[in-house]
C-alpha atoms as a PDB file:
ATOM      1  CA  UNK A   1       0.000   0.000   0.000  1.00  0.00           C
ATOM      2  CA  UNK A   2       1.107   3.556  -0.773  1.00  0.00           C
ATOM      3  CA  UNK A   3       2.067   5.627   1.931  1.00  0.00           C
ATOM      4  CA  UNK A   4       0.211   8.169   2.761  1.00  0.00           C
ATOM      5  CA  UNK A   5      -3.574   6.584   2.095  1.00  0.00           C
ATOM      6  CA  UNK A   6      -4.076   6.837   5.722  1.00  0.00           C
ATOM      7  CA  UNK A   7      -3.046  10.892   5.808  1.00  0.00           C
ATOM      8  CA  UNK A   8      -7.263  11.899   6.090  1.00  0.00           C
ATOM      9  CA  UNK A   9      -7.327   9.337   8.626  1.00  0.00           C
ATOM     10  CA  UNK A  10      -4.409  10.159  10.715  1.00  0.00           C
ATOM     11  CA  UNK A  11      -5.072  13.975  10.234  1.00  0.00           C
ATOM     12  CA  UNK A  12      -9.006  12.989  11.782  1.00  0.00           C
ATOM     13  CA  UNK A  13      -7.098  11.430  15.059  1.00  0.00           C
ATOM     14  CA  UNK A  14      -4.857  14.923  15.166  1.00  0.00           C
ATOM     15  CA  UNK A  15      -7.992  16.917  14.729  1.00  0.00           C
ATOM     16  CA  UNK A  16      -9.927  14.490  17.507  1.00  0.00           C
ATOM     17  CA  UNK A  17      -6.514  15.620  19.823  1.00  0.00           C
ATOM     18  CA  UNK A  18      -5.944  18.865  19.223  1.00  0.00           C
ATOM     19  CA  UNK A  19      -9.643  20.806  20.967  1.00  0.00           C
ATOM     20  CA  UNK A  20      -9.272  18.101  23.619  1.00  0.00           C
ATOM     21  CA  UNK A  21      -6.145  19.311  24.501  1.00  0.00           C
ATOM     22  CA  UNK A  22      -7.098  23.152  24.034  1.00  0.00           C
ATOM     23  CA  UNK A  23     -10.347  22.418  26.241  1.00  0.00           C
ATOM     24  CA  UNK A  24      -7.927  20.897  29.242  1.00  0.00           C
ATOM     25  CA  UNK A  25      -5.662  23.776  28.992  1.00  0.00           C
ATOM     26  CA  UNK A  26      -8.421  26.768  28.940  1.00  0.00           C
ATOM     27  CA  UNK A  27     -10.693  24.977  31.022  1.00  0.00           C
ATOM     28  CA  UNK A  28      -8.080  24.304  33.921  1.00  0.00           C
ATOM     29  CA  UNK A  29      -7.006  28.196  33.463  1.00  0.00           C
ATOM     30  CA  UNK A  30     -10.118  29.141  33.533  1.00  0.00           C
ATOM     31  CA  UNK A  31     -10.975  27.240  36.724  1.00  0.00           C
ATOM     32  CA  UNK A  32      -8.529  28.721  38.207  1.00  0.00           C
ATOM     33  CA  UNK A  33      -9.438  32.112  37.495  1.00  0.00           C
ATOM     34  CA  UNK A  34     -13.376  31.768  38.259  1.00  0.00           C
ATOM     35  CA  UNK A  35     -13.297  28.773  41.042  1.00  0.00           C
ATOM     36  CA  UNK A  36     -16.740  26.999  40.844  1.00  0.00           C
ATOM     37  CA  UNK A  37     -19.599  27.980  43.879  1.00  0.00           C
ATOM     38  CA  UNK A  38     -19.143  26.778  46.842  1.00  0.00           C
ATOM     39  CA  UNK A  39     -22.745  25.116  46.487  1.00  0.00           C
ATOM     40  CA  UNK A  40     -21.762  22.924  43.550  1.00  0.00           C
ATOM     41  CA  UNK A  41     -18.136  22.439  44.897  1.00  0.00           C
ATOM     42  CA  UNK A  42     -18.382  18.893  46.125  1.00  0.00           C
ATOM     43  CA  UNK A  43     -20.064  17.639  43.303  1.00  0.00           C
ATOM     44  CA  UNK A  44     -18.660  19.572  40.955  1.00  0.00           C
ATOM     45  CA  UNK A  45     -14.691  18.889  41.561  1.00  0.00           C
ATOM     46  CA  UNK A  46     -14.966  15.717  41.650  1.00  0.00           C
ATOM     47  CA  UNK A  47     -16.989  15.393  38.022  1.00  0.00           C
ATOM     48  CA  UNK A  48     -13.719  18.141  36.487  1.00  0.00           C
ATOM     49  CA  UNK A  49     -11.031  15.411  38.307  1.00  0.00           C
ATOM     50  CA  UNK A  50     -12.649  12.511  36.472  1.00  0.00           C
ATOM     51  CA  UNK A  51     -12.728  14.155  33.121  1.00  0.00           C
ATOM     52  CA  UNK A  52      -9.147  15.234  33.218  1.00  0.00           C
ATOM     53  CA  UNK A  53      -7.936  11.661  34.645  1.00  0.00           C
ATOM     54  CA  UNK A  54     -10.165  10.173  31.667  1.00  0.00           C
ATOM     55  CA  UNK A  55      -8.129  12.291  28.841  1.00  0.00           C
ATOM     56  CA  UNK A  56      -5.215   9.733  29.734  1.00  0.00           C
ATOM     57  CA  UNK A  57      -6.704   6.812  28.322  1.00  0.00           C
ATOM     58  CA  UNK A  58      -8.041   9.169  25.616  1.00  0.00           C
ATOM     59  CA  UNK A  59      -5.009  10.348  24.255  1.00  0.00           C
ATOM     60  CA  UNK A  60      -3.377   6.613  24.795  1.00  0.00           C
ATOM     61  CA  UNK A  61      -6.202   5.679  22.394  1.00  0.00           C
ATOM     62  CA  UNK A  62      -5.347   8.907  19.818  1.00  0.00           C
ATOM     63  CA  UNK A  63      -1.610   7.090  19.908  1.00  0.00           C
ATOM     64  CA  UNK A  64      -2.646   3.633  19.258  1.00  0.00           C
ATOM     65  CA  UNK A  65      -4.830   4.572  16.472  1.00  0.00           C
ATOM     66  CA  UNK A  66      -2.236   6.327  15.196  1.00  0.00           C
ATOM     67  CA  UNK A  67       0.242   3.738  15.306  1.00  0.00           C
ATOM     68  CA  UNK A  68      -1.942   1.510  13.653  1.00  0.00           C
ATOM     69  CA  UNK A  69      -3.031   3.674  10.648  1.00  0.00           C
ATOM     70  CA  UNK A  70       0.630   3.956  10.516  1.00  0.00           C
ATOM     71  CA  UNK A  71       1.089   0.158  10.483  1.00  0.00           C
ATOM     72  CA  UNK A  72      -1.545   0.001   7.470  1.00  0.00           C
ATOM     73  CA  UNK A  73       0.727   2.460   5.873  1.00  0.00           C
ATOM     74  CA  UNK A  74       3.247  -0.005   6.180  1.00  0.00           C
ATOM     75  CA  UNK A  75       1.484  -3.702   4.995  1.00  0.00           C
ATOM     76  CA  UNK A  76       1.529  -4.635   8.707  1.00  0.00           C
ATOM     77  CA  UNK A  77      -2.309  -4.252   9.069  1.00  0.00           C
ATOM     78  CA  UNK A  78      -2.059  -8.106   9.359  1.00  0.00           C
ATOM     79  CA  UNK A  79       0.081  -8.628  12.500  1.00  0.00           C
ATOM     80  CA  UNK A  80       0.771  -8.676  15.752  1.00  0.00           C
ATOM     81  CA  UNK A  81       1.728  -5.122  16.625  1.00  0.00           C
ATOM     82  CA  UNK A  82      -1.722  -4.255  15.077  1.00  0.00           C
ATOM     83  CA  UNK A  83      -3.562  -6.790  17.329  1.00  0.00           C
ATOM     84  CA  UNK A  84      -1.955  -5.261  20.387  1.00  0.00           C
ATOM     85  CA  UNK A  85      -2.892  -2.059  19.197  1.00  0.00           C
ATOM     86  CA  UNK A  86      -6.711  -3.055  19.224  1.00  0.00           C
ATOM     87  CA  UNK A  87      -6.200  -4.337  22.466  1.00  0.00           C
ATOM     88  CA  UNK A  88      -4.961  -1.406  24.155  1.00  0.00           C
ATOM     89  CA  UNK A  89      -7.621   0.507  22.466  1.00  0.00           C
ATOM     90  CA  UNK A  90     -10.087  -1.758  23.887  1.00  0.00           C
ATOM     91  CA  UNK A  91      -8.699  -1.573  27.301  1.00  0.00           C
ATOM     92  CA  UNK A  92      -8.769   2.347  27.387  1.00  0.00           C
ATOM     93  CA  UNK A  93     -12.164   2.577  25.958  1.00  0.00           C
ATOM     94  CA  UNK A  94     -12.855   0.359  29.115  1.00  0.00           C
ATOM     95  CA  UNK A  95     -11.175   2.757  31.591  1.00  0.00           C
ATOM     96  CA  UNK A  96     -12.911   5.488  30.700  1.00  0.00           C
ATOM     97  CA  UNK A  97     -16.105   3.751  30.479  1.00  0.00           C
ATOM     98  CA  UNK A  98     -14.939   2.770  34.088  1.00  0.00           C
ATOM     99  CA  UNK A  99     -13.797   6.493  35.301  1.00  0.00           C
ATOM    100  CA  UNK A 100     -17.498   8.076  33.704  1.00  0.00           C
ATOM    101  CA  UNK A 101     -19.100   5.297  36.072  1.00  0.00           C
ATOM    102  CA  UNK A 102     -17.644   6.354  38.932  1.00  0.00           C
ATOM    103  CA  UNK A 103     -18.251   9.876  38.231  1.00  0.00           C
ATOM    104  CA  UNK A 104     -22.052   9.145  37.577  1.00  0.00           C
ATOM    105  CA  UNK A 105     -23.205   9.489  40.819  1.00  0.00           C
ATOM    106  CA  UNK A 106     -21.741  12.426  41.223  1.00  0.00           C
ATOM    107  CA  UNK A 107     -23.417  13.931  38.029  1.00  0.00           C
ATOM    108  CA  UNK A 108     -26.608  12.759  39.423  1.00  0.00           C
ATOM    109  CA  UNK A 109     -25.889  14.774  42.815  1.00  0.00           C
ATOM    110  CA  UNK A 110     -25.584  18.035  40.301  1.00  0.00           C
ATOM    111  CA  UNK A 111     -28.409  17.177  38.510  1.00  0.00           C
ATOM    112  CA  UNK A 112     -30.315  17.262  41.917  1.00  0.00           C
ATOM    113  CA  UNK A 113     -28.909  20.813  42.945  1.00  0.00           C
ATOM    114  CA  UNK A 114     -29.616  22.118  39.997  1.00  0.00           C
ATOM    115  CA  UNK A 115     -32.867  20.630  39.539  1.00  0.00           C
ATOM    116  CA  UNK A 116     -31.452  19.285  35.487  1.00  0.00           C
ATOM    117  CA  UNK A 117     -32.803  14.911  35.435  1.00  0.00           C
ATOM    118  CA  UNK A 118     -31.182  15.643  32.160  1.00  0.00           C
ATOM    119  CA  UNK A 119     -28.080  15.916  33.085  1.00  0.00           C
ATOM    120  CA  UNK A 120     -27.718  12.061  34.081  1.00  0.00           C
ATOM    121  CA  UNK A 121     -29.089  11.357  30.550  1.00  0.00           C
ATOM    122  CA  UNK A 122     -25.958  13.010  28.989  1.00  0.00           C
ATOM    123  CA  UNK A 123     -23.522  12.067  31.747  1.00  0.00           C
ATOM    124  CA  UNK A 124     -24.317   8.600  30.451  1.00  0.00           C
ATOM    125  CA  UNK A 125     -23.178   9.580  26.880  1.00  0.00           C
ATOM    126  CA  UNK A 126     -19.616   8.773  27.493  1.00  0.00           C
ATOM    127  CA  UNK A 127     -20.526   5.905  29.048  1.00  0.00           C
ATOM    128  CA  UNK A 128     -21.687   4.022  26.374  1.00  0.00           C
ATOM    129  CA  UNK A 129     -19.942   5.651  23.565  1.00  0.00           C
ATOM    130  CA  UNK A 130     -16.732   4.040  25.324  1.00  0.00           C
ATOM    131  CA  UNK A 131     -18.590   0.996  25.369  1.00  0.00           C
ATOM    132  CA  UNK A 132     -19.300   0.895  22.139  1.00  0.00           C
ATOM    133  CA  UNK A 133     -15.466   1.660  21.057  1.00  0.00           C
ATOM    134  CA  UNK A 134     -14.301  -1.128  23.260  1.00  0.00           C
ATOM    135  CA  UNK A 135     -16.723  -3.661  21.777  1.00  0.00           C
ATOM    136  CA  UNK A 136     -15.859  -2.540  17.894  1.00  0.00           C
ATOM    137  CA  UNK A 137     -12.367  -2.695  19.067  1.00  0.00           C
ATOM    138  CA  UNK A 138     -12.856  -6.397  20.264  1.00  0.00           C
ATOM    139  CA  UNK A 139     -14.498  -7.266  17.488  1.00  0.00           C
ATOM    140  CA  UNK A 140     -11.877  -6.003  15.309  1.00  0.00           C
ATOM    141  CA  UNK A 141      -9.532  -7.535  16.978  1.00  0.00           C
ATOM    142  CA  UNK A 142     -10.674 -11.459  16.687  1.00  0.00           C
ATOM    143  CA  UNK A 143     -11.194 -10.717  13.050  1.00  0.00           C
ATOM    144  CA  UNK A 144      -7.603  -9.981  12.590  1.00  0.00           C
ATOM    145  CA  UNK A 145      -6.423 -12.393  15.168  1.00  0.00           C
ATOM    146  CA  UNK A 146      -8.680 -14.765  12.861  1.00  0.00           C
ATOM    147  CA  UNK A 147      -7.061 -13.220   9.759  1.00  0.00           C
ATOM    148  CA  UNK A 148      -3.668 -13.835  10.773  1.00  0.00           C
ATOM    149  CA  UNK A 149      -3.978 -17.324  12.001  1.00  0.00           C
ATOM    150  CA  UNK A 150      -5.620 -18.060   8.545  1.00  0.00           C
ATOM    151  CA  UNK A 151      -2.953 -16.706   6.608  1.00  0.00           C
ATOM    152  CA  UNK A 152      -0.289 -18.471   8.821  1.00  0.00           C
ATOM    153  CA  UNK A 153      -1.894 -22.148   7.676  1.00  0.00           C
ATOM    154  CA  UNK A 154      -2.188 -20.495   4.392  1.00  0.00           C
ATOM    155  CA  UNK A 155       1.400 -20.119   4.155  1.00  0.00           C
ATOM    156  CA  UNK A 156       2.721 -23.019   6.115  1.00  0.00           C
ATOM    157  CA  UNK A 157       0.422 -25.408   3.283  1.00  0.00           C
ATOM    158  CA  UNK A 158       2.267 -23.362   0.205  1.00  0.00           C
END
């Protein structure tokens, strides 16, 4: 394969990166700046700790992604490296499925201040969109595991 057929889809993960990263650095100065009232404070905190704890796993994601676009680049969609790369996808999309579950209840004490039952509706979001990703990216990855263990017969009968 040519390199570069993967360039829209590597540029995408940059593009994915780059407002996450702008919203973590403006949102933490602006927190700074304007600290949150004292009424929502213990509810609130806790929900701003989560989200920056769950851009870890995020951006671990971004890189594996990366790294396997760039292994497509390469003819290595069929291998190994690109297996593990799946799987550590998988596992971060199960962190921060994990981290947005423990922040729930929190939302759901917010929601109760401020009166908003829609607010747990769209906490849940992430929540299954992570979900989601981790269960494509487990799927994905038995396919190729499948893939390559066919073509390994494949080339041990020729």
């Amino acid at each position: 394969m040519k390199r570069g057929t993967t360039l829209f889809l590597k540029l995408a993960v940059l593009f994915i990166g780059l407002p996450i990263i702008a919203l973590c650095i403006f949102g933490l100065i602006g927190l700074i700046s304007n600290p949150a009232n004292p009424d929502y404070d213990q509810v609130l905190y806790p929900i701003i700790i989560g989200i920056y704890i769950s851009t870890i796993p995020f951006f671990i994601a971004l890189y594996q992604a990366f790294k396997l676009l760039s292994y497509i680049d390469k003819n290595q969609a069929f291998s190994d490296l690109s297996v593990k790369a799946l799987k550590k996808i998988k596992f971060c999309a199960l962190i921060i499925s994990g981290l947005y579950v423990v922040i729930l209840p929190f939302v759901f004490g917010l929601a109760q201040i401020d009166d908003a039952p829609g607010l747990v509706l769209v906490g849940m979001v992430p929540i299954f969109a992570s979900l989601v990703i981790a269960v494509f990216a487990a799927v994905l990855q038995r396919l190729l595991q499948d893939a390559i263990e066919i073509k390994k017969e494949n080339d041990l009968i020729v």
